[in-house]
PDB file of N, CA and C in Angstrom:
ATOM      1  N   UNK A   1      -4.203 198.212 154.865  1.00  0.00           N
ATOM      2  CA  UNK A   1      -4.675 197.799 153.558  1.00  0.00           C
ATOM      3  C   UNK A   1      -4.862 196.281 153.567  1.00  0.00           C
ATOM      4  N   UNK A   2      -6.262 195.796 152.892  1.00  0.00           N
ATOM      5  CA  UNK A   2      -5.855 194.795 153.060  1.00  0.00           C
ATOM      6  C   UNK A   2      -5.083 193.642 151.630  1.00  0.00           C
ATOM      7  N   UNK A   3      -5.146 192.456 152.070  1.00  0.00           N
ATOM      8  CA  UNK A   3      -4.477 191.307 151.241  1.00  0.00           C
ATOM      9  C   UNK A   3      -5.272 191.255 150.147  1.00  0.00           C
ATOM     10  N   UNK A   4      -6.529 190.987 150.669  1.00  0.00           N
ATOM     11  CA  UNK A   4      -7.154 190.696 149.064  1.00  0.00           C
ATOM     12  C   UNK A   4      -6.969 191.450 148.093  1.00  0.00           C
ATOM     13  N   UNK A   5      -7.159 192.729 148.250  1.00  0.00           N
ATOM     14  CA  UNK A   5      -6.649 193.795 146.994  1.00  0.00           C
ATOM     15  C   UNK A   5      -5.661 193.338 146.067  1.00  0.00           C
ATOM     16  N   UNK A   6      -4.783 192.274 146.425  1.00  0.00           N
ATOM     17  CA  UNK A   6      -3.289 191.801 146.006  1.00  0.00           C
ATOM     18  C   UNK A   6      -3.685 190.451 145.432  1.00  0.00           C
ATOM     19  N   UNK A   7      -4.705 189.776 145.883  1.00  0.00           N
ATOM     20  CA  UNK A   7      -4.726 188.361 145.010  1.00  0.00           C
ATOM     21  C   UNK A   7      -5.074 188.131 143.670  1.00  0.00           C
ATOM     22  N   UNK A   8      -3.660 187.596 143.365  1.00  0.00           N
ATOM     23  CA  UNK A   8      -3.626 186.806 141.781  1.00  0.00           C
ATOM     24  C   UNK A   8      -5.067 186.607 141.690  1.00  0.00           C
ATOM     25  N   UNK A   9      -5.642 187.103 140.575  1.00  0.00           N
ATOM     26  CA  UNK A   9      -7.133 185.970 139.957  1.00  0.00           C
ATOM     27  C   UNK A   9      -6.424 185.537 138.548  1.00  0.00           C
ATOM     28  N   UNK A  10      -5.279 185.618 138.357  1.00  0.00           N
ATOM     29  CA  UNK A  10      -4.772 185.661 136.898  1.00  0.00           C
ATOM     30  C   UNK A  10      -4.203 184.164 137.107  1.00  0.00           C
ATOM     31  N   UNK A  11      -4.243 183.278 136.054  1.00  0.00           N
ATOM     32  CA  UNK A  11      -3.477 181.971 136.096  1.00  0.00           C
ATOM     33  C   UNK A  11      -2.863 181.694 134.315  1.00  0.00           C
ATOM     34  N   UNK A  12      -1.830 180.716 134.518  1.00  0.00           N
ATOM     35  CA  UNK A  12      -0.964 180.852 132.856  1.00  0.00           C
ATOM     36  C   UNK A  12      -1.824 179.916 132.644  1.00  0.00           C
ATOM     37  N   UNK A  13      -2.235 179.027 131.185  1.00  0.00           N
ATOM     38  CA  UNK A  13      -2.864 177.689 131.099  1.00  0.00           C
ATOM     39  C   UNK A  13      -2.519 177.976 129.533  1.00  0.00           C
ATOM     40  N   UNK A  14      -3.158 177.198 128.763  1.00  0.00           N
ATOM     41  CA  UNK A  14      -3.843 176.746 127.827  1.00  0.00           C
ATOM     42  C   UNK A  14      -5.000 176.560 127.265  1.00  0.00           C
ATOM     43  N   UNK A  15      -5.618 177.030 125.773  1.00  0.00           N
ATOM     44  CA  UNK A  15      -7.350 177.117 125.674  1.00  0.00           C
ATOM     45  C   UNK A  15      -6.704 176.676 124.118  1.00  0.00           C
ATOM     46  N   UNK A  16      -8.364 176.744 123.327  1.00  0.00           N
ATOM     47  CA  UNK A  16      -8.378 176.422 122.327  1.00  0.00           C
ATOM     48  C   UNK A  16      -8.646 177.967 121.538  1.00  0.00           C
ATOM     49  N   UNK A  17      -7.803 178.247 120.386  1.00  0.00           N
ATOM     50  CA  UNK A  17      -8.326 179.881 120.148  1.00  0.00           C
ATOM     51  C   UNK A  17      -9.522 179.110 118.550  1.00  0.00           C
ATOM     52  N   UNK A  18     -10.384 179.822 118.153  1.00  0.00           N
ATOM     53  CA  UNK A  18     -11.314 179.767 116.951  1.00  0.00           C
ATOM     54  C   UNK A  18     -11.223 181.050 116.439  1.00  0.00           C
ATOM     55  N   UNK A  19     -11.375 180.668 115.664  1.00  0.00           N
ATOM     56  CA  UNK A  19     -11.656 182.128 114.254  1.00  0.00           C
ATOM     57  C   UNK A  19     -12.378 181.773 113.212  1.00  0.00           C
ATOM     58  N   UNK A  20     -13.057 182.695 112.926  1.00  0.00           N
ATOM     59  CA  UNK A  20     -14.072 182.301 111.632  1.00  0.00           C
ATOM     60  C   UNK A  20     -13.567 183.668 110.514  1.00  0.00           C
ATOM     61  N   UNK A  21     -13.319 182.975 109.275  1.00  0.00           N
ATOM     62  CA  UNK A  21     -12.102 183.820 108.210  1.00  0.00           C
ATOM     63  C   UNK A  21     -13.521 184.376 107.750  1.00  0.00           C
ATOM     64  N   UNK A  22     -12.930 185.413 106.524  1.00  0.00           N
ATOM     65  CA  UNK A  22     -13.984 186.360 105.804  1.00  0.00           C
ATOM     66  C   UNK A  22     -14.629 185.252 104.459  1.00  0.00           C
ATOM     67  N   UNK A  23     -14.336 183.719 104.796  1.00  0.00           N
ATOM     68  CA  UNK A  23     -14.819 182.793 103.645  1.00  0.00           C
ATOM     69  C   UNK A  23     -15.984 181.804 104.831  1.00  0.00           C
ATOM     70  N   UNK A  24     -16.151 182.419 105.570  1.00  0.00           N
ATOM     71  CA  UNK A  24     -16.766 181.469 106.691  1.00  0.00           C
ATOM     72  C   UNK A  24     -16.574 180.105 106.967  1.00  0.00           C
ATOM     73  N   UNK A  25     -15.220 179.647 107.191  1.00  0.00           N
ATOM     74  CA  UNK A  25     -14.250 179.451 107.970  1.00  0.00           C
ATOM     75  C   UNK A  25     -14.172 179.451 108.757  1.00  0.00           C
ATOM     76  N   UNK A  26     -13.638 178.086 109.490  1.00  0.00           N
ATOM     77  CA  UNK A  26     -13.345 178.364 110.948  1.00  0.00           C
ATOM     78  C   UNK A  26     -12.059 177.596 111.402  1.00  0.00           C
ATOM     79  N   UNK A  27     -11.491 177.909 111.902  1.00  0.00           N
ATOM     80  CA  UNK A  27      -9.714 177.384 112.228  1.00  0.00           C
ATOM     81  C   UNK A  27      -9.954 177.217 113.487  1.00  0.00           C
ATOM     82  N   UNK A  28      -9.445 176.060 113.938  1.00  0.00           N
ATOM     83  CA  UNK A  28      -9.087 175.949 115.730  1.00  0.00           C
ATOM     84  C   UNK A  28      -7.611 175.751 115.975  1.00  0.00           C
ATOM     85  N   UNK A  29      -6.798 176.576 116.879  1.00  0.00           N
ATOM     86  CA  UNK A  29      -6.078 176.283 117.255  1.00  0.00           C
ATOM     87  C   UNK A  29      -5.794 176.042 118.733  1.00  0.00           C
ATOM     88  N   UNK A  30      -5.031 174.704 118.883  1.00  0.00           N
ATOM     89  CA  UNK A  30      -5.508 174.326 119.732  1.00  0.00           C
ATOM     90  C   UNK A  30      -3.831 174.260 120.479  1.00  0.00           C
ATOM     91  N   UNK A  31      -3.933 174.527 122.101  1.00  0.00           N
ATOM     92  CA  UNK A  31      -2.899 174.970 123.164  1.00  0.00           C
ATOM     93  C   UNK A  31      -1.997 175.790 122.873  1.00  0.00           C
ATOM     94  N   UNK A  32      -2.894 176.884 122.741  1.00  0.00           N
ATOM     95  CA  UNK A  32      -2.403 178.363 122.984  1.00  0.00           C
ATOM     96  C   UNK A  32      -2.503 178.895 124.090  1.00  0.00           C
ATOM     97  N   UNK A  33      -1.213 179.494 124.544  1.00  0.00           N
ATOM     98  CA  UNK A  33      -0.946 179.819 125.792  1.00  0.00           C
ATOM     99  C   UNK A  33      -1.606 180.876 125.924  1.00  0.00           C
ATOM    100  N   UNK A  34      -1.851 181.342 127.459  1.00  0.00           N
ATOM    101  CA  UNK A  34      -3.049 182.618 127.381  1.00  0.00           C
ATOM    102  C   UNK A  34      -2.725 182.821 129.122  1.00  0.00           C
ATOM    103  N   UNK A  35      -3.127 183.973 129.469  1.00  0.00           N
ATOM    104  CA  UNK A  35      -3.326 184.187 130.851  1.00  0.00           C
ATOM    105  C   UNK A  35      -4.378 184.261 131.235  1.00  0.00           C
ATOM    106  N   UNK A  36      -5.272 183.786 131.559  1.00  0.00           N
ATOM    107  CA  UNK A  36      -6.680 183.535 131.804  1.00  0.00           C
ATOM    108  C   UNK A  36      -7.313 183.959 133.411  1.00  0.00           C
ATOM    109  N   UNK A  37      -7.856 184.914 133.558  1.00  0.00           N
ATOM    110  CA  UNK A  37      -8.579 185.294 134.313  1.00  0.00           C
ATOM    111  C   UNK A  37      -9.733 184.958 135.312  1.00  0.00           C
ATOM    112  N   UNK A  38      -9.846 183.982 136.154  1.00  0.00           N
ATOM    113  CA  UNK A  38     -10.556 183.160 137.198  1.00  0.00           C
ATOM    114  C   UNK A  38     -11.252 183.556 137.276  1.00  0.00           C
ATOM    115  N   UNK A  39     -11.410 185.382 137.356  1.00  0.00           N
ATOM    116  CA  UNK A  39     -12.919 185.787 137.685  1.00  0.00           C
ATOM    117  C   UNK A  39     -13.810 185.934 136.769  1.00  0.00           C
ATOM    118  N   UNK A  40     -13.487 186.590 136.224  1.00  0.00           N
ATOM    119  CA  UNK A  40     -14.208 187.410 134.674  1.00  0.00           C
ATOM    120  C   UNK A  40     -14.050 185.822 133.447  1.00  0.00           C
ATOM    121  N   UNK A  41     -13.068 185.349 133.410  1.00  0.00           N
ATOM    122  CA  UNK A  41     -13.129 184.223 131.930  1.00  0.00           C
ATOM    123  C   UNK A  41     -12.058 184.941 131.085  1.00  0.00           C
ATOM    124  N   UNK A  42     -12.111 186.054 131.187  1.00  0.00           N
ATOM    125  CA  UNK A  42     -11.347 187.035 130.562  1.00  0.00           C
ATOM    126  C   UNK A  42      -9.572 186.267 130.028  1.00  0.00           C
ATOM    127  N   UNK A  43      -9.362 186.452 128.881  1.00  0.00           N
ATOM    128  CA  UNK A  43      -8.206 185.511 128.073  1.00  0.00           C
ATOM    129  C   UNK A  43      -6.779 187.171 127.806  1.00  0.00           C
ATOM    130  N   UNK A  44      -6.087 186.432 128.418  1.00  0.00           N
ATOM    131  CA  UNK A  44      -5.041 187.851 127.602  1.00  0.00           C
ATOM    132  C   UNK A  44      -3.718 186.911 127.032  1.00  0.00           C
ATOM    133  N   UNK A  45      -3.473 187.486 125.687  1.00  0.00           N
ATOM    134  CA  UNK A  45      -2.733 186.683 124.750  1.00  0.00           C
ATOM    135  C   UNK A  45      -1.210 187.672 124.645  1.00  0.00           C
ATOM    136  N   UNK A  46      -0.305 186.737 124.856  1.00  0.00           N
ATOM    137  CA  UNK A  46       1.188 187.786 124.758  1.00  0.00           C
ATOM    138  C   UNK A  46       1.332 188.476 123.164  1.00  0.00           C
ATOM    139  N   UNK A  47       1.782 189.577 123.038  1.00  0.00           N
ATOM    140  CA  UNK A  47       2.048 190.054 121.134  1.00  0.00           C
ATOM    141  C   UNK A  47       2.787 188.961 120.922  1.00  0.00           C
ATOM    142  N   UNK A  48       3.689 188.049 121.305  1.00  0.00           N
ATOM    143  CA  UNK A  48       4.329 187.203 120.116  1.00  0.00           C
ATOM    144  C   UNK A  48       3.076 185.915 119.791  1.00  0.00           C
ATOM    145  N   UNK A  49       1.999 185.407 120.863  1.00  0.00           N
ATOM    146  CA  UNK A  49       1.220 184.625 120.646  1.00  0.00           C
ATOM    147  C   UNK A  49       0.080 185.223 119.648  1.00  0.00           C
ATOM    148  N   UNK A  50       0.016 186.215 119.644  1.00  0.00           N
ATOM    149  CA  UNK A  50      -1.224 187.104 118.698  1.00  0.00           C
ATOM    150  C   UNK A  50      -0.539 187.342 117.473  1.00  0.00           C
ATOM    151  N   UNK A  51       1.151 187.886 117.265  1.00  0.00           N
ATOM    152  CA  UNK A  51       1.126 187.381 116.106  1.00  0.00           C
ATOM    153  C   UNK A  51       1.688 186.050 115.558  1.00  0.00           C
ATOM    154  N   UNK A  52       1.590 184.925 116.275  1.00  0.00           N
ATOM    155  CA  UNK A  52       1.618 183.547 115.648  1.00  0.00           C
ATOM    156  C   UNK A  52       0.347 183.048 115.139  1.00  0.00           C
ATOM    157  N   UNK A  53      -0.656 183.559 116.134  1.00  0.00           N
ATOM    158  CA  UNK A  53      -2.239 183.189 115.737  1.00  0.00           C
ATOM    159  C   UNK A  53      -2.338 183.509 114.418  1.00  0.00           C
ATOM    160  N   UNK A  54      -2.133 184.783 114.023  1.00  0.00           N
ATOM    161  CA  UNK A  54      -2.394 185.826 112.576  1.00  0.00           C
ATOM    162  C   UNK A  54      -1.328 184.939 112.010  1.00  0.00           C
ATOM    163  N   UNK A  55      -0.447 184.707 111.670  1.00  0.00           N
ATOM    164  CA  UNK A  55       0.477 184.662 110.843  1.00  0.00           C
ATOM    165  C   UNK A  55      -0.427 182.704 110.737  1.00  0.00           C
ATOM    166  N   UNK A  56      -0.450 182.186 111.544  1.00  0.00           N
ATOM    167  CA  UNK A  56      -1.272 180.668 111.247  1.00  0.00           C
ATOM    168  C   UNK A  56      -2.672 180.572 110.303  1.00  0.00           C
ATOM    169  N   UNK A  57      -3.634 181.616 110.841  1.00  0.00           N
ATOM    170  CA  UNK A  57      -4.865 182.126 110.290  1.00  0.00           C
ATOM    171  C   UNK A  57      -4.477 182.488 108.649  1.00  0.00           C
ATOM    172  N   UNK A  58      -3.960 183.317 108.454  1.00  0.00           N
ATOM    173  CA  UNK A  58      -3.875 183.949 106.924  1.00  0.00           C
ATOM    174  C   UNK A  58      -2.267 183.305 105.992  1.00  0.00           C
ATOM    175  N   UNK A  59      -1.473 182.380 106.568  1.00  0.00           N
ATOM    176  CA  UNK A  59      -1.021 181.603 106.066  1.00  0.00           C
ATOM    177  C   UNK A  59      -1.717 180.207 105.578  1.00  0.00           C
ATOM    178  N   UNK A  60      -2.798 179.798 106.419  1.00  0.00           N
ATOM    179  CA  UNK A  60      -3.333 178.795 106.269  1.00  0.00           C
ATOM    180  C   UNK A  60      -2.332 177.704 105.850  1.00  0.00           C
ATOM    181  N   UNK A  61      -1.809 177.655 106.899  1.00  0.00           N
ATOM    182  CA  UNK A  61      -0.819 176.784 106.981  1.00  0.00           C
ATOM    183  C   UNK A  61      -1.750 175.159 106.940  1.00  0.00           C
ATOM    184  N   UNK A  62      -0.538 173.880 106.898  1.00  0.00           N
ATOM    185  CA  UNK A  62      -1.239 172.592 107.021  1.00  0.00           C
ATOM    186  C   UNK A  62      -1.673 172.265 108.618  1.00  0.00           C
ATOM    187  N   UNK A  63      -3.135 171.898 108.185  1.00  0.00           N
ATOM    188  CA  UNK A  63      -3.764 171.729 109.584  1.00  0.00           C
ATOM    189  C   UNK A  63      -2.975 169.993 110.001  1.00  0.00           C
ATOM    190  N   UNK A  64      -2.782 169.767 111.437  1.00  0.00           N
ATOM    191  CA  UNK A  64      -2.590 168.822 111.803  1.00  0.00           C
ATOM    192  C   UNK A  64      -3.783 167.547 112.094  1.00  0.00           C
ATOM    193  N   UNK A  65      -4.843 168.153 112.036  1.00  0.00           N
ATOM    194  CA  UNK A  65      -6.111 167.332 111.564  1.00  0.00           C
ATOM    195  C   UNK A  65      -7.350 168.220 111.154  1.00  0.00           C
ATOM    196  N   UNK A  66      -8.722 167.809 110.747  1.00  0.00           N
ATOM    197  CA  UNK A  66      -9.339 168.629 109.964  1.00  0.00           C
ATOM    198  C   UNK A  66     -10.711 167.675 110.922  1.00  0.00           C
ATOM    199  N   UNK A  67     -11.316 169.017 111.027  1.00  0.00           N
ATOM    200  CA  UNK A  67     -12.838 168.430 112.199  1.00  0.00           C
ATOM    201  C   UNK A  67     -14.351 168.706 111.174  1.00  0.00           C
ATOM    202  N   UNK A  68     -15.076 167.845 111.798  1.00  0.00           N
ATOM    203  CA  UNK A  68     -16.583 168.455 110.649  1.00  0.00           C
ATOM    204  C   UNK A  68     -17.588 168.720 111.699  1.00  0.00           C
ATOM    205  N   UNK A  69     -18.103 169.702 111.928  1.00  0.00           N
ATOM    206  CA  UNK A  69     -18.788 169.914 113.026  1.00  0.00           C
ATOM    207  C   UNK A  69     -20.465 170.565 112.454  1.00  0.00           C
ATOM    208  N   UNK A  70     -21.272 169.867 113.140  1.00  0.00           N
ATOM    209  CA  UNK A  70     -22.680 170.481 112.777  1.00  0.00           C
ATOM    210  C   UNK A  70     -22.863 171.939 112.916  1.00  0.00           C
ATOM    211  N   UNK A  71     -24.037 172.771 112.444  1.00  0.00           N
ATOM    212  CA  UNK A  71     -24.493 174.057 112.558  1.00  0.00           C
ATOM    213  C   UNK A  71     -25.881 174.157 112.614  1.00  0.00           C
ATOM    214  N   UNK A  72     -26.684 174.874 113.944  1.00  0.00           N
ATOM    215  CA  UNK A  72     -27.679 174.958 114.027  1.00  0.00           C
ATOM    216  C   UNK A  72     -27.874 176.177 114.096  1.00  0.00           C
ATOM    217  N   UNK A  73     -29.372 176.987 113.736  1.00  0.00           N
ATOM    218  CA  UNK A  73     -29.305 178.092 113.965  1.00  0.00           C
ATOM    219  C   UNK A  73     -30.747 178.568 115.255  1.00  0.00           C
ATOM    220  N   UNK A  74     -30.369 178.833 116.178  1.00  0.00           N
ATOM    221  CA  UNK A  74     -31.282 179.777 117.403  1.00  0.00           C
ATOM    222  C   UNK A  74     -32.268 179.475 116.797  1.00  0.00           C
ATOM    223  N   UNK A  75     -34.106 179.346 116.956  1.00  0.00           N
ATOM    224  CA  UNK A  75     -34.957 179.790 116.735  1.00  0.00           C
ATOM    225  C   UNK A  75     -36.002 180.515 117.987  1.00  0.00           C
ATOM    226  N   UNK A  76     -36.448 181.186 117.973  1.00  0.00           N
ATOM    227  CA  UNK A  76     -37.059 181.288 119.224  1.00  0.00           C
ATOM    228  C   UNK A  76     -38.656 181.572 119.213  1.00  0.00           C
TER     229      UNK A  76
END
């Protein structure tokens, strides 16, 4: 059998998570731990980090700073 079958593509890090609320809204939270996937991009979040996300999101807790960011829309 071989080795490669066995190699980690999985690494621990840090990303930024976004959400856009049902008021169109958008929250960033930023260095959330994640296991992140080298090959694919692919993000996997532990249940206690998924529910801190939710419980941050619909508490709308105090943001530690507040961003203003443009919006364009596709035309083609």
């Amino acid at each position: 059998m071989s080795d490669d079958l066995w190699d980690e593509t999985m690494v621990e890090t840090h990303v930024s998570y976004i959400v856009e609320t049902d008021c169109n809204r958008f929250i960033v939270i930023e260095n959330v731990p994640v296991r992140l996937c080298i090959e694919t991009g692919e993000r996997f979040f532990s249940p206690v980090t998924v529910e801190y996300l939710q419980e941050t999101v619909w508490k709308e807790k105090n943001p530690k700073r507040i961003i203003e960011t443009p919006v364009f829309e596709f035309a083609s």
